[in-house]
PDB file of N, CA and C in Angstrom:
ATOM      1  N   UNK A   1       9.218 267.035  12.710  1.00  0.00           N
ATOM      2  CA  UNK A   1       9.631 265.679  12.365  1.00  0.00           C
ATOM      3  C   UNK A   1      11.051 265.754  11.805  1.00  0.00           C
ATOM      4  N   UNK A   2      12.075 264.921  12.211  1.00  0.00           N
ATOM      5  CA  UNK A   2      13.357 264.983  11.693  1.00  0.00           C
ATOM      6  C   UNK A   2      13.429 264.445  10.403  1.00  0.00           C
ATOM      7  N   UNK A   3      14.238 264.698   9.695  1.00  0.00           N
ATOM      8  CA  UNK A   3      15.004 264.091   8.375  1.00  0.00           C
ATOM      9  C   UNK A   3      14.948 262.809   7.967  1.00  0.00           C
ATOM     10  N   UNK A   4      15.571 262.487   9.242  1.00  0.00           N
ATOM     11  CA  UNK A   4      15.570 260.606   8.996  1.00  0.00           C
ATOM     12  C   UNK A   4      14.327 259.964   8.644  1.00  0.00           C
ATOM     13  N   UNK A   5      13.131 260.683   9.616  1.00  0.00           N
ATOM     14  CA  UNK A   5      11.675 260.032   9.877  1.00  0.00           C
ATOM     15  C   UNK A   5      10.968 260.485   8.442  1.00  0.00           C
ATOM     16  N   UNK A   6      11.515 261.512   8.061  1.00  0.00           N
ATOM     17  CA  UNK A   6      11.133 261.934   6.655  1.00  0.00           C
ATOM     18  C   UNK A   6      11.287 260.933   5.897  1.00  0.00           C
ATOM     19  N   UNK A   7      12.170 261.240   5.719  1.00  0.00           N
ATOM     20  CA  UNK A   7      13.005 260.072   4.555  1.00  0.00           C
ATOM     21  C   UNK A   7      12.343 258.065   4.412  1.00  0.00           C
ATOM     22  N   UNK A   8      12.072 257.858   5.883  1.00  0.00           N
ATOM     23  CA  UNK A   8      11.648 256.714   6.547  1.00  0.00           C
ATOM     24  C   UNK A   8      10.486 256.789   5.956  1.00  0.00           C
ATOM     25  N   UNK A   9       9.389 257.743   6.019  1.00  0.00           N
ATOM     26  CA  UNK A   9       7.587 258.077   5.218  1.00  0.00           C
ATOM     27  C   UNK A   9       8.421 257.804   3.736  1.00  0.00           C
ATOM     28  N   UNK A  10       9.213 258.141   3.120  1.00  0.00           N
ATOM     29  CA  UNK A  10       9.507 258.405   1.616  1.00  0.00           C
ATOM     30  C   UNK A  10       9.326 257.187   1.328  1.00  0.00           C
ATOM     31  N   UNK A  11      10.029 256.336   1.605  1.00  0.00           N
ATOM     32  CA  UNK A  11      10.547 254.759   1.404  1.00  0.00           C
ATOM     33  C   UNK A  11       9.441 254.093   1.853  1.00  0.00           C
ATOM     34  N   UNK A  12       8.288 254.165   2.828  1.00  0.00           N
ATOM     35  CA  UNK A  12       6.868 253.905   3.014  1.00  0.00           C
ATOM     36  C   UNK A  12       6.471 254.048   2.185  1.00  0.00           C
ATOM     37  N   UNK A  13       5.942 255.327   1.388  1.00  0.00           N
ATOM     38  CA  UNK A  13       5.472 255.987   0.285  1.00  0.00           C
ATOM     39  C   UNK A  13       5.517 255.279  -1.024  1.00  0.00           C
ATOM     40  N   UNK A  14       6.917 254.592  -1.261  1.00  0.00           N
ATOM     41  CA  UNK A  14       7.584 254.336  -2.529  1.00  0.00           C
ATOM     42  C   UNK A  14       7.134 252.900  -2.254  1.00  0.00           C
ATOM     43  N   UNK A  15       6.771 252.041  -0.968  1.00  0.00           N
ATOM     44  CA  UNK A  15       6.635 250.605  -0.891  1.00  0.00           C
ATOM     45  C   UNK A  15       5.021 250.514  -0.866  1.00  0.00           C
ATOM     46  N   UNK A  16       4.293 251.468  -0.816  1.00  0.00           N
ATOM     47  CA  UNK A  16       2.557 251.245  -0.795  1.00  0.00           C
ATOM     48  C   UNK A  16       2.449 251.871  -2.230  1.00  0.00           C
ATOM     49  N   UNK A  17       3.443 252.513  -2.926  1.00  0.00           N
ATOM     50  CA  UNK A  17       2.790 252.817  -4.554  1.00  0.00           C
ATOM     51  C   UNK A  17       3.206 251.848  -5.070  1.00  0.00           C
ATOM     52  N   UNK A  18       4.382 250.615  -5.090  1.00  0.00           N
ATOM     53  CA  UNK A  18       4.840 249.574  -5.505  1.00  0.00           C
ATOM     54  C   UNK A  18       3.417 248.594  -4.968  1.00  0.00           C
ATOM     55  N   UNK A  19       3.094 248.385  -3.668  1.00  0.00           N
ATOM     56  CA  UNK A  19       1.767 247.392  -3.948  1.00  0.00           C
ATOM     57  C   UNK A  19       0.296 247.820  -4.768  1.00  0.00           C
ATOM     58  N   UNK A  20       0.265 249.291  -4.651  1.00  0.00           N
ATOM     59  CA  UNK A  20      -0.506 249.744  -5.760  1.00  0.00           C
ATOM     60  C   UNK A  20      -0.452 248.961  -7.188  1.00  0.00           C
ATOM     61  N   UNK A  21       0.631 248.820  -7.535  1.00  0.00           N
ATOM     62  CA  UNK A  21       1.107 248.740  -9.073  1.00  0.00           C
ATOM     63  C   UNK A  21       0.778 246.812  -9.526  1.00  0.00           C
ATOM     64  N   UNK A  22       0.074 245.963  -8.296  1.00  0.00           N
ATOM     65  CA  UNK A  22      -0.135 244.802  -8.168  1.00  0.00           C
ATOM     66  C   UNK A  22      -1.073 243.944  -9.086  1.00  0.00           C
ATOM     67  N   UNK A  23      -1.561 245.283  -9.259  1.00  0.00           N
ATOM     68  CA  UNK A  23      -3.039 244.726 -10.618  1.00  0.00           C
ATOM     69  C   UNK A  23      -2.528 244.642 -11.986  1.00  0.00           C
ATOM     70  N   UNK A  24      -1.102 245.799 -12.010  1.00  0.00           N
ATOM     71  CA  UNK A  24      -0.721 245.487 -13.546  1.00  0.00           C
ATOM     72  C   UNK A  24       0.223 244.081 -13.562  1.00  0.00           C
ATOM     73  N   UNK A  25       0.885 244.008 -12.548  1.00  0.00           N
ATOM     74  CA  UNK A  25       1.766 242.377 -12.713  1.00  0.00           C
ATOM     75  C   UNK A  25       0.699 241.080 -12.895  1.00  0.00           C
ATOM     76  N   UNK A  26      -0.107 241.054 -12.121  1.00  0.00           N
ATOM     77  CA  UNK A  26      -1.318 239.878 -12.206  1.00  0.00           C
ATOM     78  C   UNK A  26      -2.350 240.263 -13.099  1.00  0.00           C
ATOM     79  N   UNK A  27      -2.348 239.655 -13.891  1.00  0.00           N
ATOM     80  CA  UNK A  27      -3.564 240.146 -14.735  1.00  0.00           C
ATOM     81  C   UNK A  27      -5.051 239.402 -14.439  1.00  0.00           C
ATOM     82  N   UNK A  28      -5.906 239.723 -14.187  1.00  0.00           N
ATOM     83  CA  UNK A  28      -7.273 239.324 -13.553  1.00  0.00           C
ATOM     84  C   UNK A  28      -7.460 239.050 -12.156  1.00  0.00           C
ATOM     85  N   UNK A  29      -6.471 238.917 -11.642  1.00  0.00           N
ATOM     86  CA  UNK A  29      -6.497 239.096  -9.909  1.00  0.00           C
ATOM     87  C   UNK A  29      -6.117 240.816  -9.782  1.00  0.00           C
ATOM     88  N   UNK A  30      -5.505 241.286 -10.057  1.00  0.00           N
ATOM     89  CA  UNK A  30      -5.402 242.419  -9.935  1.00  0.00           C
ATOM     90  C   UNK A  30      -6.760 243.755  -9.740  1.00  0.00           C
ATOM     91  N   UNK A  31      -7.591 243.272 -10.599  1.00  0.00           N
ATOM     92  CA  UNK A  31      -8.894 243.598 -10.421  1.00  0.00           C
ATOM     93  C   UNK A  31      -9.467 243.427  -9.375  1.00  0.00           C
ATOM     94  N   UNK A  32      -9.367 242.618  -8.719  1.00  0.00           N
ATOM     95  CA  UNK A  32     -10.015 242.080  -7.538  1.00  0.00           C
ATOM     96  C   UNK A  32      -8.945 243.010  -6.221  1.00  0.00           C
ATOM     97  N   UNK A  33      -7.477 242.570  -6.511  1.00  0.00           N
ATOM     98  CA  UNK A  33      -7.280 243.225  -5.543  1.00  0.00           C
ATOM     99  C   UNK A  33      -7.381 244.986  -5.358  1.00  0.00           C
ATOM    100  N   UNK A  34      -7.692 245.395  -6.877  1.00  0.00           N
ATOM    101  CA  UNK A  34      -7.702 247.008  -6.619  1.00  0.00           C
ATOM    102  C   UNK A  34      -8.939 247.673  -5.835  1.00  0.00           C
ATOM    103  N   UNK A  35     -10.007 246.112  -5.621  1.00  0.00           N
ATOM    104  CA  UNK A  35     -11.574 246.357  -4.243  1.00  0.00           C
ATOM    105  C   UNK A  35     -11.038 246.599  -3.089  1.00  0.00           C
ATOM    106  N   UNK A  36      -9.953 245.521  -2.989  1.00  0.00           N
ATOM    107  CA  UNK A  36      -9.239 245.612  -1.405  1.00  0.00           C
ATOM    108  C   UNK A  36      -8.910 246.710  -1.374  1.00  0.00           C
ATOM    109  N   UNK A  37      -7.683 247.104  -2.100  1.00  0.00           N
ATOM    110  CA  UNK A  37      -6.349 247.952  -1.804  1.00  0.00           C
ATOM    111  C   UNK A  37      -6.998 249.393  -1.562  1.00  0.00           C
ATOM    112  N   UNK A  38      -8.466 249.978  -2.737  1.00  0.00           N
ATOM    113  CA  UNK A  38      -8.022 251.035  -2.872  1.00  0.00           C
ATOM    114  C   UNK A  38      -8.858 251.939  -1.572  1.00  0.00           C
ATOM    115  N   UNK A  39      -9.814 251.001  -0.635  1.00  0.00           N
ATOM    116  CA  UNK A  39      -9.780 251.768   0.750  1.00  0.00           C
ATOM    117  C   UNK A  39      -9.078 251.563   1.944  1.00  0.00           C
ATOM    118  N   UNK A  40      -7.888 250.520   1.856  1.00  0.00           N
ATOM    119  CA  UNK A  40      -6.957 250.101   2.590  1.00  0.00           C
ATOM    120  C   UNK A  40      -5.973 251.337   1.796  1.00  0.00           C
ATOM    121  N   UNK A  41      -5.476 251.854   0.881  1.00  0.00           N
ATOM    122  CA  UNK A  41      -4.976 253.163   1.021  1.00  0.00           C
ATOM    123  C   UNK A  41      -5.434 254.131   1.333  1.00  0.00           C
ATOM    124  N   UNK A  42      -6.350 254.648   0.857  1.00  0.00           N
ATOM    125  CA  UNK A  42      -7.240 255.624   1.786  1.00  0.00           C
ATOM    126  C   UNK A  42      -7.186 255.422   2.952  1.00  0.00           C
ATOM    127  N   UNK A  43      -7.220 255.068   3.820  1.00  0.00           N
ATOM    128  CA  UNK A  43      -7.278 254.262   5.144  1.00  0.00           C
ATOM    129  C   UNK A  43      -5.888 254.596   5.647  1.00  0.00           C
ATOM    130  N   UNK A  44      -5.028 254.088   4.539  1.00  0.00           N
ATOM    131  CA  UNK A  44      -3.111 254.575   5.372  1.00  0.00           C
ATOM    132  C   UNK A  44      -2.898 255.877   4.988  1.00  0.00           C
ATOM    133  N   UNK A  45      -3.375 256.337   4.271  1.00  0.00           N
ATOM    134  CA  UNK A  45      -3.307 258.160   4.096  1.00  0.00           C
ATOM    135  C   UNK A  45      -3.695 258.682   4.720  1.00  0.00           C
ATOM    136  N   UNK A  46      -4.777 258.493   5.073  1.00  0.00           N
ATOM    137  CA  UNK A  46      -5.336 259.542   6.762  1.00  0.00           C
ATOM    138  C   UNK A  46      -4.473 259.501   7.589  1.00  0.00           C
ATOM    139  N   UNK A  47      -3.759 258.200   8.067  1.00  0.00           N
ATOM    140  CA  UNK A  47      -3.303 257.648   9.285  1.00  0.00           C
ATOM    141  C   UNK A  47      -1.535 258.459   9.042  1.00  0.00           C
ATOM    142  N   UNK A  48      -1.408 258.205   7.715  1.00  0.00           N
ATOM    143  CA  UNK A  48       0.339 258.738   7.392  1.00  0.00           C
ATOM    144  C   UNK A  48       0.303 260.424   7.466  1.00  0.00           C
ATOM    145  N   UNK A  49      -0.506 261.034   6.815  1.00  0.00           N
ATOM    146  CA  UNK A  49      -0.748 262.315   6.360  1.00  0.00           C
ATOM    147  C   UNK A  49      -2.201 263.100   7.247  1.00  0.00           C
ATOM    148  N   UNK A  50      -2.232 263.747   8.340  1.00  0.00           N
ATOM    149  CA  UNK A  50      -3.489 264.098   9.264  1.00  0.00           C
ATOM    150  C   UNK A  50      -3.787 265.229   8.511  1.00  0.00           C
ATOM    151  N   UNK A  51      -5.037 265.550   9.165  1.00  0.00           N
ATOM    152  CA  UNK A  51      -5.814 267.248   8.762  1.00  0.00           C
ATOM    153  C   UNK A  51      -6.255 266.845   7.696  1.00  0.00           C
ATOM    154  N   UNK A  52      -6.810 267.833   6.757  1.00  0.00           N
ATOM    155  CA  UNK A  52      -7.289 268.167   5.685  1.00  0.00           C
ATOM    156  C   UNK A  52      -6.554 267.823   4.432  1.00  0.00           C
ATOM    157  N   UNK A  53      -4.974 267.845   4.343  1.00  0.00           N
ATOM    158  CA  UNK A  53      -4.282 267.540   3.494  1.00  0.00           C
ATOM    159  C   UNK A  53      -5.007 265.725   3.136  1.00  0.00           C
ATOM    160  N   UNK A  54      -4.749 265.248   4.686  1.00  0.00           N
ATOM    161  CA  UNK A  54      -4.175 263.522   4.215  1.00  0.00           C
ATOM    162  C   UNK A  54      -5.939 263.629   4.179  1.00  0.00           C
ATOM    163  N   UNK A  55      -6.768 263.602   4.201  1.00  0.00           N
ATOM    164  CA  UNK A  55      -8.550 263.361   4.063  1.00  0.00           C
ATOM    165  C   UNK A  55      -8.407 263.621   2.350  1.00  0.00           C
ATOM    166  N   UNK A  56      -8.137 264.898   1.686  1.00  0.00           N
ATOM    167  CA  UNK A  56      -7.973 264.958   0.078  1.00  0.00           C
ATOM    168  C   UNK A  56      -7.453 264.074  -0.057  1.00  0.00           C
ATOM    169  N   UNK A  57      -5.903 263.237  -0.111  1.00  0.00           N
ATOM    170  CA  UNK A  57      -5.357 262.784  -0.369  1.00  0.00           C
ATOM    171  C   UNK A  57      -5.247 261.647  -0.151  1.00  0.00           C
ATOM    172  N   UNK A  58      -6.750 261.329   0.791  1.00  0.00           N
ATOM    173  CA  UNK A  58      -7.061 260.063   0.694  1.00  0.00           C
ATOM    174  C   UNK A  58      -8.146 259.401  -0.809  1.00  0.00           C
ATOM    175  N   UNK A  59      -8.935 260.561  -0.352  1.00  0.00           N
ATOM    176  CA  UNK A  59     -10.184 260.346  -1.540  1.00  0.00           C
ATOM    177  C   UNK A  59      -9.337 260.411  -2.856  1.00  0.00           C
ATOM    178  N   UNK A  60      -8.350 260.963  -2.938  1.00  0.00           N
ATOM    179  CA  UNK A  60      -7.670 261.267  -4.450  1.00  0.00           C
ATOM    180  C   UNK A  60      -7.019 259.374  -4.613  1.00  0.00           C
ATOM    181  N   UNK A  61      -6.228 258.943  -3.258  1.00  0.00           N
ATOM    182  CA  UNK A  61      -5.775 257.455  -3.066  1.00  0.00           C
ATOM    183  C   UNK A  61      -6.862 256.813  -3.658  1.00  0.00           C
ATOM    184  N   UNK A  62      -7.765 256.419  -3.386  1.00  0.00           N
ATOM    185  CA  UNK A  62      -8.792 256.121  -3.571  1.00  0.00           C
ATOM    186  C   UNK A  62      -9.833 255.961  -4.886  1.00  0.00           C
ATOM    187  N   UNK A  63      -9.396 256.946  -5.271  1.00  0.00           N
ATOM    188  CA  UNK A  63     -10.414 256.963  -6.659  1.00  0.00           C
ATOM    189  C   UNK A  63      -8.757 256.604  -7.536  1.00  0.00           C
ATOM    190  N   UNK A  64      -7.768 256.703  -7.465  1.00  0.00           N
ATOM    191  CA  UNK A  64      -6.798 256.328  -8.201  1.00  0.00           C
ATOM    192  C   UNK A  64      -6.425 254.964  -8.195  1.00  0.00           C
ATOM    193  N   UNK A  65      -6.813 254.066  -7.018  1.00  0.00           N
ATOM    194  CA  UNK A  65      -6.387 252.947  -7.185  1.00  0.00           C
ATOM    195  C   UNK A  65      -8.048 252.172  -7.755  1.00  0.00           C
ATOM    196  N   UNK A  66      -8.984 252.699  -7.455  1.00  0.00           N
ATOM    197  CA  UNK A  66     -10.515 252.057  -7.556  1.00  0.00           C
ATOM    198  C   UNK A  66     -10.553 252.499  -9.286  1.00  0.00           C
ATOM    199  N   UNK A  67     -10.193 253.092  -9.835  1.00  0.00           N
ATOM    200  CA  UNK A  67     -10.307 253.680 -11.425  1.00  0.00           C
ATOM    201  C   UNK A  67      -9.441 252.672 -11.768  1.00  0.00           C
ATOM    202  N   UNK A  68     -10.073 252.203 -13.186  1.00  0.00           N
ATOM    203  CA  UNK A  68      -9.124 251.280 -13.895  1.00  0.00           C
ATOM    204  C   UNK A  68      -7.786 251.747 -14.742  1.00  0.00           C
ATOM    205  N   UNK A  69      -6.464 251.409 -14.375  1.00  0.00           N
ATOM    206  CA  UNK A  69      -5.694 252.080 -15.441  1.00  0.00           C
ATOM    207  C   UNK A  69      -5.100 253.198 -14.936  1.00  0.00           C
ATOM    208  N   UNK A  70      -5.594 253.593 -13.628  1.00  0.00           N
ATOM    209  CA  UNK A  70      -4.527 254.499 -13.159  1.00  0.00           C
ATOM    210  C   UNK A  70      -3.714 254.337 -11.989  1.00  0.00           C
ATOM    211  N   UNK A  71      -3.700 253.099 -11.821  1.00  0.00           N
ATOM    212  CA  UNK A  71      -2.700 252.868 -10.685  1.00  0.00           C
ATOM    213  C   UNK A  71      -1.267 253.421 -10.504  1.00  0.00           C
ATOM    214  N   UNK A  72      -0.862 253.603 -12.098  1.00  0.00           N
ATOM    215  CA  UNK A  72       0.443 253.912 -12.430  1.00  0.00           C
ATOM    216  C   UNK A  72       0.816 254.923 -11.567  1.00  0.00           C
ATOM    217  N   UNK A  73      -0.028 255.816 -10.632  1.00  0.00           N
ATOM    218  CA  UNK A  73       0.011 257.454 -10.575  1.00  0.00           C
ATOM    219  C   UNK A  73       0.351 256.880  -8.900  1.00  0.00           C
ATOM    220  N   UNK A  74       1.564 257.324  -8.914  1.00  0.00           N
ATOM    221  CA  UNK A  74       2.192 257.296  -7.190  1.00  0.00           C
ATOM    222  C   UNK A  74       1.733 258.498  -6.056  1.00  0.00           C
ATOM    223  N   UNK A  75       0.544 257.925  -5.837  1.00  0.00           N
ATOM    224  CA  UNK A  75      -0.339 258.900  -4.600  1.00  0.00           C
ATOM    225  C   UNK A  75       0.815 259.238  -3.346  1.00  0.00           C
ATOM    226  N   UNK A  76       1.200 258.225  -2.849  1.00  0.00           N
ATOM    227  CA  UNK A  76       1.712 258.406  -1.714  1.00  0.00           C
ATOM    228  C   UNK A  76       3.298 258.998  -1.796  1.00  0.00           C
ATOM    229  N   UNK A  77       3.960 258.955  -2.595  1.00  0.00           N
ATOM    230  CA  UNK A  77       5.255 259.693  -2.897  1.00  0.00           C
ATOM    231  C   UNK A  77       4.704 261.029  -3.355  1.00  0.00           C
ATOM    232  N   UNK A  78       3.763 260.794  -4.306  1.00  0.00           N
ATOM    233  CA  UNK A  78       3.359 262.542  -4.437  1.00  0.00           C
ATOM    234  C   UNK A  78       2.934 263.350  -3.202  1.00  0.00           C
ATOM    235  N   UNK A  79       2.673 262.858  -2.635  1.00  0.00           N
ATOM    236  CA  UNK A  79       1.948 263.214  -1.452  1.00  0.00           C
ATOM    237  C   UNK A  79       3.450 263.564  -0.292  1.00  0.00           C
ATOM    238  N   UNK A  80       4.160 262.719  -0.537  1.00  0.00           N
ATOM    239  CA  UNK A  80       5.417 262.666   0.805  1.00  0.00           C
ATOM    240  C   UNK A  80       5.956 264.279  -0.090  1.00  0.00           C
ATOM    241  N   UNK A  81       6.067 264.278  -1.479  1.00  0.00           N
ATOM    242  CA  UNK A  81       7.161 265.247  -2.088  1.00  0.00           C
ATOM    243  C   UNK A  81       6.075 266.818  -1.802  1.00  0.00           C
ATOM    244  N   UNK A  82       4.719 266.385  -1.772  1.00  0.00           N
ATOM    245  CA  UNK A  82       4.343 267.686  -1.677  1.00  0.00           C
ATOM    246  C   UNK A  82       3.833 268.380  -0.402  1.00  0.00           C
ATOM    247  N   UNK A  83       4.263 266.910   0.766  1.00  0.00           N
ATOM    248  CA  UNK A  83       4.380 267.811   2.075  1.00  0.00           C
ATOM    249  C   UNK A  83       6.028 267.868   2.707  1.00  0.00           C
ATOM    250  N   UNK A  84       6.571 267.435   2.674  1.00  0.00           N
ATOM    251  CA  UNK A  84       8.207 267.579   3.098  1.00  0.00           C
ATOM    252  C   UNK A  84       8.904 268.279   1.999  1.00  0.00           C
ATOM    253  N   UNK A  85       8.715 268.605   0.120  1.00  0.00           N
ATOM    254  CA  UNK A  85       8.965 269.584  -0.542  1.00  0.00           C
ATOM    255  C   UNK A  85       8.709 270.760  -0.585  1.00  0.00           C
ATOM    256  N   UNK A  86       7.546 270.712  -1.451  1.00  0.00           N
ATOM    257  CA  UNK A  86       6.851 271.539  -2.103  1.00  0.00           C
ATOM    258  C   UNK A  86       6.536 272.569  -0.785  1.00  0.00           C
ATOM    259  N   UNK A  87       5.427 271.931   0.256  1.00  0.00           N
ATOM    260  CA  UNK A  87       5.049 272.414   1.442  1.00  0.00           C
ATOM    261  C   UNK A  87       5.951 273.445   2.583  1.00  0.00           C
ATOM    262  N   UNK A  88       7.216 272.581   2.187  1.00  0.00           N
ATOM    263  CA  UNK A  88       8.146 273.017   3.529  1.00  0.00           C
ATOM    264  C   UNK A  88       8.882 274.213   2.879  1.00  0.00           C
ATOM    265  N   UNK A  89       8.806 274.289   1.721  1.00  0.00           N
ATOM    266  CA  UNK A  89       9.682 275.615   0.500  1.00  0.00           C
ATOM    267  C   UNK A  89       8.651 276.639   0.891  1.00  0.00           C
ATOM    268  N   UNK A  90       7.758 276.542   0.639  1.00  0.00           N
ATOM    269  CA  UNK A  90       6.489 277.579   0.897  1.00  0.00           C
ATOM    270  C   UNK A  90       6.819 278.038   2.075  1.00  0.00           C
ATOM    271  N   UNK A  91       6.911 277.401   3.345  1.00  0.00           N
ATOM    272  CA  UNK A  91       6.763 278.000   5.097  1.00  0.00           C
ATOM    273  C   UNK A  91       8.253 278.693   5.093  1.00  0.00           C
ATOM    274  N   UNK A  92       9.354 278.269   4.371  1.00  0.00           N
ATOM    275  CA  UNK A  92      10.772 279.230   4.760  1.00  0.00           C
ATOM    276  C   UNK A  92      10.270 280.444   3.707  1.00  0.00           C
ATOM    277  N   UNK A  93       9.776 280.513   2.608  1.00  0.00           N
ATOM    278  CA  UNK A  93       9.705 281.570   1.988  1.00  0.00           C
ATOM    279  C   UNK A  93       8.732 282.580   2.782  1.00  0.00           C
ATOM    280  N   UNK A  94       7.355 281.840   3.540  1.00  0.00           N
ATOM    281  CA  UNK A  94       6.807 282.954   4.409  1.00  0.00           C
ATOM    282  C   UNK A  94       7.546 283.248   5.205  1.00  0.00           C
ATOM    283  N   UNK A  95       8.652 282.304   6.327  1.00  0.00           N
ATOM    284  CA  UNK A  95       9.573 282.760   7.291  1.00  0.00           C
ATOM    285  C   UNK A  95      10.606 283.919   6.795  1.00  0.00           C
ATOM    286  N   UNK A  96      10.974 283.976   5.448  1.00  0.00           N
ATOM    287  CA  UNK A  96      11.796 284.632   5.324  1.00  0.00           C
ATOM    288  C   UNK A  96      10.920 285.971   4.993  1.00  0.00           C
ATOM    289  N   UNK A  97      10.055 286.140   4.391  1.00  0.00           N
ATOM    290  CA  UNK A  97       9.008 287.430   4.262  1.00  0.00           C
ATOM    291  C   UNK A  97       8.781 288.148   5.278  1.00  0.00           C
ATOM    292  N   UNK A  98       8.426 286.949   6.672  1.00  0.00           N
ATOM    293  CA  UNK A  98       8.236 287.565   7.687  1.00  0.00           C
ATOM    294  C   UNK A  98       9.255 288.251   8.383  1.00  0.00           C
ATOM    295  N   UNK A  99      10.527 287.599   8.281  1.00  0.00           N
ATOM    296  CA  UNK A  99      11.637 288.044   8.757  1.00  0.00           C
ATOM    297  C   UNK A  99      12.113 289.573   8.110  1.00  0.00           C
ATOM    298  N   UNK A 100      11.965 289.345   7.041  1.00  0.00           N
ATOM    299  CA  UNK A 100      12.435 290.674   6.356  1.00  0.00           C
ATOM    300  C   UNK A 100      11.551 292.001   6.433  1.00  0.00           C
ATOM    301  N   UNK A 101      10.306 291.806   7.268  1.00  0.00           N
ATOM    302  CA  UNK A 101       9.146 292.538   7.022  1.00  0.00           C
ATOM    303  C   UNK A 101       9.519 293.363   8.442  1.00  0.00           C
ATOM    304  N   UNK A 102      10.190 292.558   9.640  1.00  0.00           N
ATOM    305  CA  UNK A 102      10.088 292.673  10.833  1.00  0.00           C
ATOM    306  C   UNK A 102      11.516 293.853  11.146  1.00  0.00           C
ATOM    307  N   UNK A 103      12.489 293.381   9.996  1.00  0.00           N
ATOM    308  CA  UNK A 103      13.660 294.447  10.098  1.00  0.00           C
ATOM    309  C   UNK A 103      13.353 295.394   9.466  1.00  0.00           C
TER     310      UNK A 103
END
């Protein structure tokens, strides 16, 4: 996946944890909408994030927006930083292990 399309999920990421955050602006509708929202995120995490990663990281979506009080917690940016970061640091450090193993 290129850079741009990266970056494009980031700004996705950052606009579905902003409708997350909908229950603290409305107070008593917000409740109601955290029934909707929080398997309609689960639901876009599978679909954004495949395999085994985005399935955890749905159920984690999920129980974070369905729990009262923790909406605050940005699933889907954590999620973008710890597969295009965290994730992609890990595979050059095996590439480079491997590389150095091979000379």
């Amino acid at each position: 996946m290129s850079n741009n399309k990266n970056y494009k999920k980031l700004v996705l990421s950052i606009f579905l944890d902003a409708i997350g955050y909908v229950s603290f602006i409305i107070p008593g509708i917000g409740e109601f909408f955290d029934i909707i929202w929080a398997p309609m995120s689960a639901w876009i995490m599978t679909k954004m994030y495949k395999g085994q990663q985005g399935k955890i990281a749905a159920g984690i979506s999920f129980l974070e927006e369905a729990m009262p009080g923790l909406d605050i917690i940005p699933t889907f940016t954590l999620m973008w930083f710890y597969t295009y970061v965290y994730s992609a640091k890990k595979v050059k450090q095996q590439q480079l292990k491997t590389k150095k193993s091979l000379i």
